[in-house]
N, C-alpha and C. Protein backbone atom coordinates (compact mmCIF):
# COMPACT_ATOMS: atom_id res chain seq x y z
N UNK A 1 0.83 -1.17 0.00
CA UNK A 1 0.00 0.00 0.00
C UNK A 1 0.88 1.24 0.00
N UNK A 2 0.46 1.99 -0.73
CA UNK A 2 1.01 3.42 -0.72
C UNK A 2 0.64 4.58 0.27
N UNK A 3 1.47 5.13 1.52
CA UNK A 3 0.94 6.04 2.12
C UNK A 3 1.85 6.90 2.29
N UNK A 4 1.61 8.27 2.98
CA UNK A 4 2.40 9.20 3.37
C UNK A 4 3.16 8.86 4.12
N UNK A 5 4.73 9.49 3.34
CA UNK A 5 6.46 8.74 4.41
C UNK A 5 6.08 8.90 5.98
N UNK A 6 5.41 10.29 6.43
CA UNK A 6 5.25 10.27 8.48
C UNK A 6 4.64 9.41 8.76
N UNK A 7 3.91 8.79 7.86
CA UNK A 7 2.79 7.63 8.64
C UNK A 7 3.92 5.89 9.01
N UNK A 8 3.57 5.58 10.51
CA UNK A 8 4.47 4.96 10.87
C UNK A 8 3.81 3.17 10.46
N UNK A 9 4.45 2.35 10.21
CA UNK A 9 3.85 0.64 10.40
C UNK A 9 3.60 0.73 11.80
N UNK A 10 3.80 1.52 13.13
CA UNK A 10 2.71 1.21 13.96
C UNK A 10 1.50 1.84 13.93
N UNK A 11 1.14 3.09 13.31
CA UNK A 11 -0.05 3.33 13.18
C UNK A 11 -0.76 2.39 12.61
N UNK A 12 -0.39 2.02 11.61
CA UNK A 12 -1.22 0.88 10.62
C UNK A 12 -1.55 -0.53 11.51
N UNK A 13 -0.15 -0.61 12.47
CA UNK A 13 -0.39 -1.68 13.43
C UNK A 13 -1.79 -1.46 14.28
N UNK A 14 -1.72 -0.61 14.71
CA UNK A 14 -2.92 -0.31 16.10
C UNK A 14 -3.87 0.02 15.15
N UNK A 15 -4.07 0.60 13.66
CA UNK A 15 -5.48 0.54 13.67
C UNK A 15 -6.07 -0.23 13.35
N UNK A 16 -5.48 -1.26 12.71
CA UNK A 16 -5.49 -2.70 12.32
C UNK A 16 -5.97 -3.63 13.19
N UNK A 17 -5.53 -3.32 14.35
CA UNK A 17 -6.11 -3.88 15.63
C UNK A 17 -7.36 -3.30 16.83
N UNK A 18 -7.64 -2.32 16.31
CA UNK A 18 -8.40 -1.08 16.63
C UNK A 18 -9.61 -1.96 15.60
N UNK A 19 -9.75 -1.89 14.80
CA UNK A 19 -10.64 -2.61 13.47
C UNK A 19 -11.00 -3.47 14.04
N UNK A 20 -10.13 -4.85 13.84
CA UNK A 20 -10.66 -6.32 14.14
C UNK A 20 -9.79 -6.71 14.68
N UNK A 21 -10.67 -6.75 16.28
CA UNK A 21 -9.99 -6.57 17.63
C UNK A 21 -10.22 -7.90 17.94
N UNK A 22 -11.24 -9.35 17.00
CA UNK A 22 -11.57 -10.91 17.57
C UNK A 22 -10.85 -11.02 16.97
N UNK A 23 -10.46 -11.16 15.82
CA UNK A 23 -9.74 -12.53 14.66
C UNK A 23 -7.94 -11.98 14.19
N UNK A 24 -7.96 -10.99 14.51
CA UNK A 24 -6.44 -10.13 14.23
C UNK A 24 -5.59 -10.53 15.20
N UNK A 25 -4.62 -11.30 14.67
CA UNK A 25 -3.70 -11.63 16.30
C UNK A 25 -2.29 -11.03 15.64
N UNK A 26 -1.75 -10.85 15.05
CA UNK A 26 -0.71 -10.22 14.24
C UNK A 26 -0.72 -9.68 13.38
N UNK A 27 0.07 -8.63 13.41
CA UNK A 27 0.35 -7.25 11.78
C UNK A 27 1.71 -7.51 11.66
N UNK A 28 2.25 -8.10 9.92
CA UNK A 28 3.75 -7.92 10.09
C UNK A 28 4.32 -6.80 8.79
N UNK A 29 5.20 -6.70 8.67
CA UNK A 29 5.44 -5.76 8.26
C UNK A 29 6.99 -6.31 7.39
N UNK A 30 6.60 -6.98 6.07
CA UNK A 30 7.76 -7.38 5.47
C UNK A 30 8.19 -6.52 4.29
N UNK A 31 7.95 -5.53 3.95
CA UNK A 31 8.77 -4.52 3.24
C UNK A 31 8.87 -3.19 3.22
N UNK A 32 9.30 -2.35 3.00
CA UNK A 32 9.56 -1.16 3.02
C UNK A 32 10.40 -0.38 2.03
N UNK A 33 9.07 0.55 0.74
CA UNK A 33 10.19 1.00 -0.39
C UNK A 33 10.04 2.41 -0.47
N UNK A 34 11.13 2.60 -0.89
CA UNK A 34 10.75 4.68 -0.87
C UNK A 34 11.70 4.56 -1.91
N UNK A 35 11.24 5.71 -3.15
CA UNK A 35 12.50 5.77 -3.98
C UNK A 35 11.88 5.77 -5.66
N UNK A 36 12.72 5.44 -6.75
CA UNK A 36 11.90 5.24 -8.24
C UNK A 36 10.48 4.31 -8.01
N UNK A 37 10.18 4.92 -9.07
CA UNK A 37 8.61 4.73 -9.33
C UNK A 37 7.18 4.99 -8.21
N UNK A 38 8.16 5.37 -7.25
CA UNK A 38 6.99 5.99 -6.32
C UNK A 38 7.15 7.43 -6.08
N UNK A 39 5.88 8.35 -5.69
CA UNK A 39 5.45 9.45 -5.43
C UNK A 39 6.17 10.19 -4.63
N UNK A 40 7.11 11.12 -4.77
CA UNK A 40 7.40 11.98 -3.71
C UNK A 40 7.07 11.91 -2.54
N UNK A 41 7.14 12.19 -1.33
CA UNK A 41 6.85 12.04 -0.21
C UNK A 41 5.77 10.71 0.51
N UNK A 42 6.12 9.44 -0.71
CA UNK A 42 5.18 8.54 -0.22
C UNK A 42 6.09 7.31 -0.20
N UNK A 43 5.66 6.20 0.44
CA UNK A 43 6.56 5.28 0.66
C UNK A 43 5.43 3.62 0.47
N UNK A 44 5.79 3.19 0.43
CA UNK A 44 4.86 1.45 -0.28
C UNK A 44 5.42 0.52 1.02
N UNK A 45 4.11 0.24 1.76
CA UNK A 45 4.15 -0.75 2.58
C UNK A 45 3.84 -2.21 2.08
N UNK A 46 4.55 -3.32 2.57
CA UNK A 46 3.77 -4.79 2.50
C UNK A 46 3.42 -5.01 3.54
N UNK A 47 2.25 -5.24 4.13
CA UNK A 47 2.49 -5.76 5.40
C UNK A 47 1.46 -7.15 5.41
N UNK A 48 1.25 -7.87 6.17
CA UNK A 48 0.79 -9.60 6.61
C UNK A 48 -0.04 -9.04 7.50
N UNK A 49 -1.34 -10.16 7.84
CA UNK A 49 -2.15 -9.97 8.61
C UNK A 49 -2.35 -11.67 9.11
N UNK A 50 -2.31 -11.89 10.27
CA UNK A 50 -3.21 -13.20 11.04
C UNK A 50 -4.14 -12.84 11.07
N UNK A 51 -5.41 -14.12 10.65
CA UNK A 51 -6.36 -14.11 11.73
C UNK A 51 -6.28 -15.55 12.07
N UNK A 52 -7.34 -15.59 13.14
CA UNK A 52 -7.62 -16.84 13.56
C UNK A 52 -8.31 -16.76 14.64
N UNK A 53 -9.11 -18.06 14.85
CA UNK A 53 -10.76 -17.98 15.49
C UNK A 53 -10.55 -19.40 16.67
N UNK A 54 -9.92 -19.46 17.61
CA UNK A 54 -9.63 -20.39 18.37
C UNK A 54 -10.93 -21.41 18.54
N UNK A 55 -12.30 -20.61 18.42
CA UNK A 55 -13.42 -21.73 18.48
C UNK A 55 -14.23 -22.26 16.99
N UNK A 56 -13.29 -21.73 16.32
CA UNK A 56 -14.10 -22.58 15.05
C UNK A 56 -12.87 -22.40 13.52
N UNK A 57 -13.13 -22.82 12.91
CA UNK A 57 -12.33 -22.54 11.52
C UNK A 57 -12.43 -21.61 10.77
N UNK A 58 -11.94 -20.68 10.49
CA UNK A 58 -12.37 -19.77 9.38
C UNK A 58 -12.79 -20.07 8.30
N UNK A 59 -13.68 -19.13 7.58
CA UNK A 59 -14.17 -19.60 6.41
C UNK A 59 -14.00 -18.16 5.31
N UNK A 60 -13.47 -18.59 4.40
CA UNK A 60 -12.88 -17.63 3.18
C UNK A 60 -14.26 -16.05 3.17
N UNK A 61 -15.22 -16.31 3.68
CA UNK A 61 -16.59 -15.31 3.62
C UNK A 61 -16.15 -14.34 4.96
N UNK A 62 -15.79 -14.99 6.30
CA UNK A 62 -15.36 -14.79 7.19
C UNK A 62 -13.87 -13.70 7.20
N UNK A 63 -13.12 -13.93 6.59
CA UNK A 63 -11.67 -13.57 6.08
C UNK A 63 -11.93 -12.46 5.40
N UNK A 64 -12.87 -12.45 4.41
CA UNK A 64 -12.69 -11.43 3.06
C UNK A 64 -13.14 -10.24 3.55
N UNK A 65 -14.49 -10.88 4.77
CA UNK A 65 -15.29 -9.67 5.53
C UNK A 65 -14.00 -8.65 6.80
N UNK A 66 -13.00 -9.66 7.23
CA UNK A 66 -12.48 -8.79 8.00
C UNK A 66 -11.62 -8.25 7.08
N UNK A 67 -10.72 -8.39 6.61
CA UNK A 67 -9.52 -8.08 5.66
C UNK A 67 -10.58 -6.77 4.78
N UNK A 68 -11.37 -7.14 4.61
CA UNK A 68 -11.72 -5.78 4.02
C UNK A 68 -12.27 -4.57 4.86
N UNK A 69 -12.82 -4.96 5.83
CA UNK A 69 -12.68 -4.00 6.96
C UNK A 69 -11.62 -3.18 7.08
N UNK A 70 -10.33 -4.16 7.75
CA UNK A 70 -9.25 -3.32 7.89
C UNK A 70 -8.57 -2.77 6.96
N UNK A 71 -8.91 -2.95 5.66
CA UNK A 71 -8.59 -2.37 4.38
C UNK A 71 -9.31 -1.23 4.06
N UNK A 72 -10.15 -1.03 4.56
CA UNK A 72 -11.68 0.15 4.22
C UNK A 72 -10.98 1.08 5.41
N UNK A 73 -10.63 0.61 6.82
CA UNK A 73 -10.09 1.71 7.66
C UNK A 73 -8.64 1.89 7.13
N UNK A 74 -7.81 1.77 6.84
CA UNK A 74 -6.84 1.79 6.49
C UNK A 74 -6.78 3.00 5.28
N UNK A 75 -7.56 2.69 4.56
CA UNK A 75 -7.67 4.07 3.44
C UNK A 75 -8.18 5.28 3.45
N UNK A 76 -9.28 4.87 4.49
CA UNK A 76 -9.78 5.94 4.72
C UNK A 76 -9.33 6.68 6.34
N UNK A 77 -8.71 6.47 7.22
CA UNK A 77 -7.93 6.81 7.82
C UNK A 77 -6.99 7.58 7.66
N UNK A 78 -5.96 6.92 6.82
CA UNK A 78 -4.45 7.20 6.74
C UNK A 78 -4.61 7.13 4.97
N UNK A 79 -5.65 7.31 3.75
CA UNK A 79 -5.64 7.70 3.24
C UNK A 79 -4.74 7.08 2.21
N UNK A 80 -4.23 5.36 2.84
CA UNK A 80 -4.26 4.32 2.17
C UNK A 80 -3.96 4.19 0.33
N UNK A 81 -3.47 3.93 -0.51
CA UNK A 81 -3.46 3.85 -1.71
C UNK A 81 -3.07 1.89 -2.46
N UNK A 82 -4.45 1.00 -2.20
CA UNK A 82 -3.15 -0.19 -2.41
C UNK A 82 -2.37 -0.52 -3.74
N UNK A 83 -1.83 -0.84 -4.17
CA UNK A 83 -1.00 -1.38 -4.98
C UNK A 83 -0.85 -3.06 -5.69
């Protein structure tokens, strides 16, 4: 995702968890690019998400609904761009 360079991977952490506070047990954070082909003052996150439901199995309907949650706050928050 593309956001503004001040915006930190822990903001994205806590709101991520702020969002979906049952099934979110980890935010990771495996890349970090600033530089050609991106926007002036913006920088391209990768980051990973857990979920998991200790009393039952997830189901792909289940997943798509949170992941897009925290994808819907994420943009519109911090104004988000994904990639």
């Amino acid at each position: 995702m593309l956001l503004k360079e001040e915006i930190t991977f822990s903001t994205i952490q806590a709101l991520a968890f702020q969002t979906e506070r049952k099934l979110l047990k980890e935010v990771g954070l495996f890349d970090v690019y600033e530089g050609k082909n991106i926007a002036p003052g913006t920088k391209s996150y990768a980051v990973s998400f857990v979920l998991q439901d200790s009393s039952a199995t997830l189901t792909d309907k289940k997943i798509d609904k949170s992941m897009q949650r925290i994808q819907e706050a994420i943009t519109k928050e911090l104004g988000a761009q994904l990639r």
